[in-house]
Protein backbone atom coordinates (compact mmCIF):
# COMPACT_ATOMS: atom_id res chain seq x y z
CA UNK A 1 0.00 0.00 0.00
CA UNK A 2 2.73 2.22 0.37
CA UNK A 3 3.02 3.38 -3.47
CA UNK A 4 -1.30 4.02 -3.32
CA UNK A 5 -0.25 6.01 -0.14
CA UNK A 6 2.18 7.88 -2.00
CA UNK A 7 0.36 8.42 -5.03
CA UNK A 8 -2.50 9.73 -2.67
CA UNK A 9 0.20 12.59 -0.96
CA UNK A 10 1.57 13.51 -4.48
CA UNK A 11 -1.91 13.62 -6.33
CA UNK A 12 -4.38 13.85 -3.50
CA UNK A 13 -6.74 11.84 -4.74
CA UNK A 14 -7.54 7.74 -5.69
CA UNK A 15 -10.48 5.99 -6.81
CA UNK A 16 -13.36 4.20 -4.27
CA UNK A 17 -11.69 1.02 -4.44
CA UNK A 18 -8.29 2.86 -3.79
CA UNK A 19 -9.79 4.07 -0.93
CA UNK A 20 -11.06 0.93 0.14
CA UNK A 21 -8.21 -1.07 0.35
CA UNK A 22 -6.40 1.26 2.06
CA UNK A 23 -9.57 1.71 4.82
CA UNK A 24 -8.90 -2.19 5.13
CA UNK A 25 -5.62 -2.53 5.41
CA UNK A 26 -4.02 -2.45 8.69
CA UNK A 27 -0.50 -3.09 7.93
CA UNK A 28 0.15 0.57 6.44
CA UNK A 29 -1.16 2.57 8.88
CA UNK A 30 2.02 3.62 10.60
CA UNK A 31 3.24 4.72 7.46
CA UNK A 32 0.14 6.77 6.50
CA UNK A 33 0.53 8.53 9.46
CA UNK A 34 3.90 9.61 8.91
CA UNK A 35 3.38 10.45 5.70
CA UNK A 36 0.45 12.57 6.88
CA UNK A 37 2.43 13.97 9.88
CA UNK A 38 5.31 14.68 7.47
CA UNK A 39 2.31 17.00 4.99
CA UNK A 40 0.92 18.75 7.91
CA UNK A 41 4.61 19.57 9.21
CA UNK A 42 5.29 20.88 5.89
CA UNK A 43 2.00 23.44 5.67
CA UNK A 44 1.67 24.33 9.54
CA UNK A 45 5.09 23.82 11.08
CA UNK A 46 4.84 21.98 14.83
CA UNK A 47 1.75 24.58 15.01
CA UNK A 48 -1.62 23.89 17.04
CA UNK A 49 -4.47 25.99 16.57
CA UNK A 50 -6.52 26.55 19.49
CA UNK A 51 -10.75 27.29 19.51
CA UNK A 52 -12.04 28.18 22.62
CA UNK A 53 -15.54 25.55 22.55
CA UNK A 54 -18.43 27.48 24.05
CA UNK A 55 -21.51 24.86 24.46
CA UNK A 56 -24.74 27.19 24.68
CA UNK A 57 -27.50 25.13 24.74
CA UNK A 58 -28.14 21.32 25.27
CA UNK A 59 -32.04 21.99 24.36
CA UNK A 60 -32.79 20.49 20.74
CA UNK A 61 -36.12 20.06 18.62
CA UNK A 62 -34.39 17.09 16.84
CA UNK A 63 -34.59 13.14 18.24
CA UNK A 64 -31.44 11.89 16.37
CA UNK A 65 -31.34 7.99 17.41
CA UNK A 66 -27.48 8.73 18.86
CA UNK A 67 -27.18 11.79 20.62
CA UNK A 68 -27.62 11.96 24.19
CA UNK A 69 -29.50 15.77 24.08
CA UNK A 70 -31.92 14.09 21.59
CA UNK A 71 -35.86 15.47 22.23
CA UNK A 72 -37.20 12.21 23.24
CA UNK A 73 -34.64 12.40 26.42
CA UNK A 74 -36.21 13.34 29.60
CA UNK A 75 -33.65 12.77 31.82
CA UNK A 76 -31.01 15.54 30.71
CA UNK A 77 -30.81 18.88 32.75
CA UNK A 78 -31.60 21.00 30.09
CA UNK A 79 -29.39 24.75 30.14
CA UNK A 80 -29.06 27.51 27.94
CA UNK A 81 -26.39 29.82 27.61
CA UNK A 82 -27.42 34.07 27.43
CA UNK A 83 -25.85 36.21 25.81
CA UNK A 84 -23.83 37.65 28.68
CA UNK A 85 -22.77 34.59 29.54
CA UNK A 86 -21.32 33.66 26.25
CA UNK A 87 -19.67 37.16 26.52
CA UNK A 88 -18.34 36.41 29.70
CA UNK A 89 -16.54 33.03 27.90
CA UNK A 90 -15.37 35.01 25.41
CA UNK A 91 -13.61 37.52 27.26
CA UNK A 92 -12.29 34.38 29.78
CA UNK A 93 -10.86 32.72 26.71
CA UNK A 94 -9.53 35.64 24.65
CA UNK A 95 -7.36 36.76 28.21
CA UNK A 96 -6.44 33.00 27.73
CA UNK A 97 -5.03 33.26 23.88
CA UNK A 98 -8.10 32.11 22.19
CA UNK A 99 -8.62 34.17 19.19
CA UNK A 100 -11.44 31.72 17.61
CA UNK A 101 -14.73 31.00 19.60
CA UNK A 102 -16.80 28.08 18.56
CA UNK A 103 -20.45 28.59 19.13
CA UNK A 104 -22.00 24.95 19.29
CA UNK A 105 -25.26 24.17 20.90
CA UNK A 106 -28.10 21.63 19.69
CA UNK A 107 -31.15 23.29 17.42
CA UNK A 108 -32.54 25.44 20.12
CA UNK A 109 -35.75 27.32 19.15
CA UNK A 110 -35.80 29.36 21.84
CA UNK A 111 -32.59 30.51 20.24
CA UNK A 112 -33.89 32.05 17.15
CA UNK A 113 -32.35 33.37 14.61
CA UNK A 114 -32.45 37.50 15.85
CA UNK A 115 -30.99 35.77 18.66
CA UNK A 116 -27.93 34.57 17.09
CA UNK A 117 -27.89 36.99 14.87
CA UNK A 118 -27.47 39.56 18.20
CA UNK A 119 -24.94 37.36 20.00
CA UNK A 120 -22.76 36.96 16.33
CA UNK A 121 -22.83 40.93 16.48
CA UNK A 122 -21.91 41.44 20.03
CA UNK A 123 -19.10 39.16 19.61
CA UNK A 124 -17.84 40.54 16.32
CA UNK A 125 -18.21 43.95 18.33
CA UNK A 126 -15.99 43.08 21.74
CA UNK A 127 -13.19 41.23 19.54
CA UNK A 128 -13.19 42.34 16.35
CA UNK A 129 -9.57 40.20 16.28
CA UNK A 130 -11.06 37.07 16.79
CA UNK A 131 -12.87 34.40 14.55
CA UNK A 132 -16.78 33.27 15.12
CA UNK A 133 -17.46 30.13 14.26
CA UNK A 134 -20.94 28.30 14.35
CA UNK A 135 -21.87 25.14 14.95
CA UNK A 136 -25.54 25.01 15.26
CA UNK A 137 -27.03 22.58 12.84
CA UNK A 138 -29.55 23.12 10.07
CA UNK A 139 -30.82 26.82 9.32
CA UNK A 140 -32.36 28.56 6.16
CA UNK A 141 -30.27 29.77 3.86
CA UNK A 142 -31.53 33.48 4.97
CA UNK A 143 -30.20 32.36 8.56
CA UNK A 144 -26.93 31.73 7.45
CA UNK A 145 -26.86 34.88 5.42
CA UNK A 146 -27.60 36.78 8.58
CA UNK A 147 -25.12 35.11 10.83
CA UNK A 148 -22.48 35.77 8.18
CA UNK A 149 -23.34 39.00 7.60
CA UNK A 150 -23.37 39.82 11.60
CA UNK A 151 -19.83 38.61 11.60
CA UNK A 152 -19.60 34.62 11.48
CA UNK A 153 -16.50 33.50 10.26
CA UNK A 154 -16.87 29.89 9.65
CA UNK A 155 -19.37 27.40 9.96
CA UNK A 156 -19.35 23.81 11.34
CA UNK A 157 -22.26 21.00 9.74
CA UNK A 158 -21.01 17.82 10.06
CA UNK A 159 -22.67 15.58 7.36
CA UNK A 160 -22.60 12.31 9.44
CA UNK A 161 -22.65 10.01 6.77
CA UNK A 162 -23.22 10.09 2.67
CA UNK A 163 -25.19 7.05 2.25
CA UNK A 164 -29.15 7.98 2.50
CA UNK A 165 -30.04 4.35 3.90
CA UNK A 166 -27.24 5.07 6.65
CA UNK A 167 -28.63 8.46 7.25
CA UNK A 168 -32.20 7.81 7.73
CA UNK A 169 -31.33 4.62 10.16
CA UNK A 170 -29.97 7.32 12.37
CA UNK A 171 -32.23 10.01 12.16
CA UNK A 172 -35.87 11.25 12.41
CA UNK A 173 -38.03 10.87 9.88
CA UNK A 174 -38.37 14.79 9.36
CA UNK A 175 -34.74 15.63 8.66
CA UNK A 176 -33.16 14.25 5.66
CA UNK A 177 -29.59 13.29 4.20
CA UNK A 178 -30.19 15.82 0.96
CA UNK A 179 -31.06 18.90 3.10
CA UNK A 180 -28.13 18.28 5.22
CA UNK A 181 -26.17 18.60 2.20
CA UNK A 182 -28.01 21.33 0.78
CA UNK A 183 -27.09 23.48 3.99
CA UNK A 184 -23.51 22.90 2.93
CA UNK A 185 -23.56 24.10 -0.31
CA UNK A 186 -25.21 26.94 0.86
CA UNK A 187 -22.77 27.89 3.63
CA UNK A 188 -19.87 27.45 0.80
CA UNK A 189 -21.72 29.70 -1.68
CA UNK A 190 -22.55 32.68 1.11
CA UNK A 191 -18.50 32.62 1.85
CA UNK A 192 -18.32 30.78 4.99
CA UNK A 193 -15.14 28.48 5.43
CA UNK A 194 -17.24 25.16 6.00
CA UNK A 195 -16.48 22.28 7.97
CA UNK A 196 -17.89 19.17 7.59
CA UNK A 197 -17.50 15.26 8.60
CA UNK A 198 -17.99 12.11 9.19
CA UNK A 199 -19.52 9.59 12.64
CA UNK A 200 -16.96 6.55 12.47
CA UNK A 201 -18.44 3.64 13.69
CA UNK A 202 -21.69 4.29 13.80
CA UNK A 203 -24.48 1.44 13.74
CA UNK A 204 -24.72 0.10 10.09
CA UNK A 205 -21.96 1.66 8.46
CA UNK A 206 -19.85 -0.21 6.25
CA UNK A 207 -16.36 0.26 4.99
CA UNK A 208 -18.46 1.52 1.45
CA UNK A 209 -20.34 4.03 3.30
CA UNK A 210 -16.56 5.63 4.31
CA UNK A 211 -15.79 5.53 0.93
CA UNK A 212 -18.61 7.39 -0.49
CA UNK A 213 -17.74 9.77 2.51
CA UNK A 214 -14.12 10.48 1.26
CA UNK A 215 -14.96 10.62 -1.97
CA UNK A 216 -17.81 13.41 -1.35
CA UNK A 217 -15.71 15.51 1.10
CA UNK A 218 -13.30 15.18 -1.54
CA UNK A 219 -15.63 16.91 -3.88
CA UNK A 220 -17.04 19.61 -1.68
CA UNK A 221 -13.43 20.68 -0.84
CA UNK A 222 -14.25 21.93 3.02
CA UNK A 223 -11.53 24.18 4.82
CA UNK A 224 -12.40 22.15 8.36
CA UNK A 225 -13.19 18.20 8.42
CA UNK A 226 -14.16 17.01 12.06
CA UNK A 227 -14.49 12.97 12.45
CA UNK A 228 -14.62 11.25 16.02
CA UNK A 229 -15.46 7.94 16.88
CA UNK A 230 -19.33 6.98 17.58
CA UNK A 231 -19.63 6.67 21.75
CA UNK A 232 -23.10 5.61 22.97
CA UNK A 233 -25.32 7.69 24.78
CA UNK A 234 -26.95 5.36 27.52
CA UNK A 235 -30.85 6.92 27.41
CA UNK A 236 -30.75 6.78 23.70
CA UNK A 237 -31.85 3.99 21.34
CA UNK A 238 -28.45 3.12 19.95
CA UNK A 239 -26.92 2.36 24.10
CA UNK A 240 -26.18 -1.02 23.63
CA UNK A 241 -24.37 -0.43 20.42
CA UNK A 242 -20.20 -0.65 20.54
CA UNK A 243 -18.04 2.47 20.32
CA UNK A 244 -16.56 3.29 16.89
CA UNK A 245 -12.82 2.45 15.99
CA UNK A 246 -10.19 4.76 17.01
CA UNK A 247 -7.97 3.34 14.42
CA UNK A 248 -10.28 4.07 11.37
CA UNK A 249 -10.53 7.59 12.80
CA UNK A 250 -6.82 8.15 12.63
CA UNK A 251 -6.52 6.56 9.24
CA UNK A 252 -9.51 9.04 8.09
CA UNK A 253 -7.71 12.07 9.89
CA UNK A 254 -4.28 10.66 7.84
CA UNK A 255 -6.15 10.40 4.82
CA UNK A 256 -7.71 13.79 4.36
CA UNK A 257 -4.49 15.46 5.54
CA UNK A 258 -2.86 13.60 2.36
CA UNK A 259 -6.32 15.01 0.43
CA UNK A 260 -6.24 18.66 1.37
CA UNK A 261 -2.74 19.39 2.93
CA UNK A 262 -4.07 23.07 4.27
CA UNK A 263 -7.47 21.35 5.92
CA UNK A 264 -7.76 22.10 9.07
CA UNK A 265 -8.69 18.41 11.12
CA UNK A 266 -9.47 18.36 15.09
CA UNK A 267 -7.94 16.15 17.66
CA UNK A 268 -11.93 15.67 18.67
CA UNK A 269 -13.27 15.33 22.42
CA UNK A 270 -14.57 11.96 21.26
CA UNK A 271 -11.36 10.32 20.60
CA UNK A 272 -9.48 12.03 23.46
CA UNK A 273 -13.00 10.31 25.49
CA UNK A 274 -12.16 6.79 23.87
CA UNK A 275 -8.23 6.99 23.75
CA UNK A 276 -5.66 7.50 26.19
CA UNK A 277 -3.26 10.59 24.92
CA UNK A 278 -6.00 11.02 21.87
CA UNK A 279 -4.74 14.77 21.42
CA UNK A 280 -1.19 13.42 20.96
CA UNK A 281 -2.72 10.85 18.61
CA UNK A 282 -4.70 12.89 16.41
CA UNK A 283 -1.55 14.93 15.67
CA UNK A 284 0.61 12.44 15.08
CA UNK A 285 -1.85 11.21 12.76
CA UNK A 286 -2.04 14.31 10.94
CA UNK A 287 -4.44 17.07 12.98
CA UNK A 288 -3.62 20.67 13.53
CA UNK A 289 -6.58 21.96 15.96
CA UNK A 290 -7.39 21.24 19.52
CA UNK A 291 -10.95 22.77 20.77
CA UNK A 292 -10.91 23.08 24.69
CA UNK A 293 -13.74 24.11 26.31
CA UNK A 294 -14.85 27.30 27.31
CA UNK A 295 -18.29 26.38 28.67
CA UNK A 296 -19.24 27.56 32.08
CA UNK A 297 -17.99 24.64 34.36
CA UNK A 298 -21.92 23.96 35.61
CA UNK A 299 -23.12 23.44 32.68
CA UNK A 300 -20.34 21.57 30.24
CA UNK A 301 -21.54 18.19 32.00
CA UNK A 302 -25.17 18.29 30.91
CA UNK A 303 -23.62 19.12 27.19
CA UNK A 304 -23.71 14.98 27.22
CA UNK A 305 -23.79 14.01 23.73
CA UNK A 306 -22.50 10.29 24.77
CA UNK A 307 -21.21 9.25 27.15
CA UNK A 308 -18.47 10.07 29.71
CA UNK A 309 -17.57 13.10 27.62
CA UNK A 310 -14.25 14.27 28.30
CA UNK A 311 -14.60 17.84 29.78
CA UNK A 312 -11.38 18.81 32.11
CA UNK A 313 -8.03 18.65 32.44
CA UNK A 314 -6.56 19.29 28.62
CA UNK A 315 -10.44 19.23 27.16
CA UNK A 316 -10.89 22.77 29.65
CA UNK A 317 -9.56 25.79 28.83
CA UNK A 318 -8.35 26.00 32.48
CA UNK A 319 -6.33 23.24 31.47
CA UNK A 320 -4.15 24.73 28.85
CA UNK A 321 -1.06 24.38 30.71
CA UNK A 322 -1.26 20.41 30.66
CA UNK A 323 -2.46 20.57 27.10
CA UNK A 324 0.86 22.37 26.24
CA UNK A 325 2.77 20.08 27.82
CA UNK A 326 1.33 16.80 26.09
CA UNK A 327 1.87 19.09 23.11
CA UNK A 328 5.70 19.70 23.66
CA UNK A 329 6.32 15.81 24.83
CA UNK A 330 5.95 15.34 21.02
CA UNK A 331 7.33 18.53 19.39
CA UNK A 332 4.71 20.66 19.35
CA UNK A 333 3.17 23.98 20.24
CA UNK A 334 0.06 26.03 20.78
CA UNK A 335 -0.31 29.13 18.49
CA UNK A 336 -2.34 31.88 19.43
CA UNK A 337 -3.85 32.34 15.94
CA UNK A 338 -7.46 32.87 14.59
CA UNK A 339 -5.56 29.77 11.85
CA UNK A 340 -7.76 30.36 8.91
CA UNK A 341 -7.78 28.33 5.93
């Protein structure tokens, strides 16, 4: 596999069953991640961009079959953030370094759109320095026109997963695989630097489903991908299922670094959850962002999207000392740079 994994760094790109065999190959993986390493050295330097994770509200219309804030879950302590209080993590994490704030927060209707419209302006207002990015699921294309033109920066949507079979087996019956991807296209078209990505491990998906993933993110050409192992939620419908491979998600995270040297790629929460050292991991695998959060510490708890969600120590922006030591134990630093695409 080693030539397809050069041929993949020098032309970034191979067909499906290209992609397959290396997905099912073990015995290259070491040296896909050092080729991917060796790219992402070569673009970033031993850089780490930082994004200050601000959770603002675990209340969502939606019932997805995985996520622990689904609707249909009674037992969470539902919270949402105000817009002081997401001022008051802002100005926490920019006297930290931060200069990129990640809004992120299930589809809260209380939290309209003049709502985060008003909060995108305030923040745009107070640091006009710093990058906004959203993470707050599926809007009109009018929304996302008004967020962006209030001073949103970027815009996170992760796709889940490109086959429509897949996608409906994991979703409610009122949200659909094609307006998912329609929200993408939009953000792309209005200027936003998109991110996207992929669930790895998720109930029912097959090695072919990752394929048609790569070869679609490969196509929309996203400046931020974001993968993380499936964890399962215990009040959800999907408990009893197994946790997604950490493996696969480092091969993904080496893959798309060989696709799109300049993407930006997350160490996620979810694999630091599942995997001992998962920061260190992810970047030796081929990531250049870490997202600590910024959340008020009452509330980043009941932000439970599966379970035993890491929160503290190098996940906390508190903790940004011990995150810069893991980073320097393997010849890395933190950057305090909005790191746009």
């Amino acid at each position: 596999m080693r030539n397809t994994i050069d041929r993949l760094r020098d032309q970034h790109t191979l067909t499906a069953n290209e992609y397959k065999q290396l997905l099912e190959c073990a015995d290259a993986d070491e040296y896909l991640h050092k080729e991917a390493r060796r790219v992402a050295l070569h673009h970033f330097g031993n850089k780490i961009f930082i994004r200050g994770l601000i959770e603002i509200s675990n209340h969502c219309k939606n019932d997805c079959l995985y996520c622990g804030i689904r609707r249909g879950n009674k037992r969470v302590a539902r919270y949402r953030l105000d817009k002081q209080a997401i001022l008051d993590c802002c100005t926490r994490g920019y006297a930290l370094g931060f200069r990129t704030f990640v809004l992120q927060g299930g589809e809260d209707p209380m939290q309209n759109d003049d709502w985060v419209e008003d909060v995108v302006r305030s923040i745009r207002m107070a640091f006009p320095d710093c990058a906004i990015t959203l993470s707050l699921g599926e809007k009109s294309r009018e929304a996302y026109v008004r967020f962006y033109n209030a001073g949103a920066d970027r815009y996170l949507l992760r796709h889940e997963t490109f086959d429509d079979a897949h996608y409906r087996s994991l979703h409610p019956l009122e949200m659909s695989r094609d307006h998912r991807l329609h929200c993408l296209l939009w953000l792309k078209a209005i200027g936003y630097q998109t991110g996207t990505g992929m669930m790895i491990g998720s109930k029912g998906q097959t090695t072919d489903n990752l394929v048609d993933d790569i070869l679609f993110i490969e196509q929309l050409r996203p400046q931020m991908i974001g993968m993380g192992p499936f964890i399962p939620h215990h009040d959800t419908p999907l408990a009893n299922e197994q946790a997604g491979s950490t493996a696969m998600t480092l091969k993904l995270i080496s893959i798309f670094r060989l696709i799109n040297p300049r993407v930006l790629i997350p160490a996620t929460t979810a694999l630091s959850t599942l995997m001992k050292n998962g920061h260190q991991a992810g970047i030796m695998a081929g990531a250049n962002v870490i997202m600590p959060n910024l959340s008020p510490m009452e509330d980043r708890r009941k932000y439970e999207l599966y379970d035993n969600k890491a929160f503290l120590n190098s996940e906390a922006a508190e903790g940004l000392q011990l995150l810069r030591k893991e980073l320097e134990e393997i010849g890395y630093e933190i950057v305090k740079e909005r790191g746009d695409y």
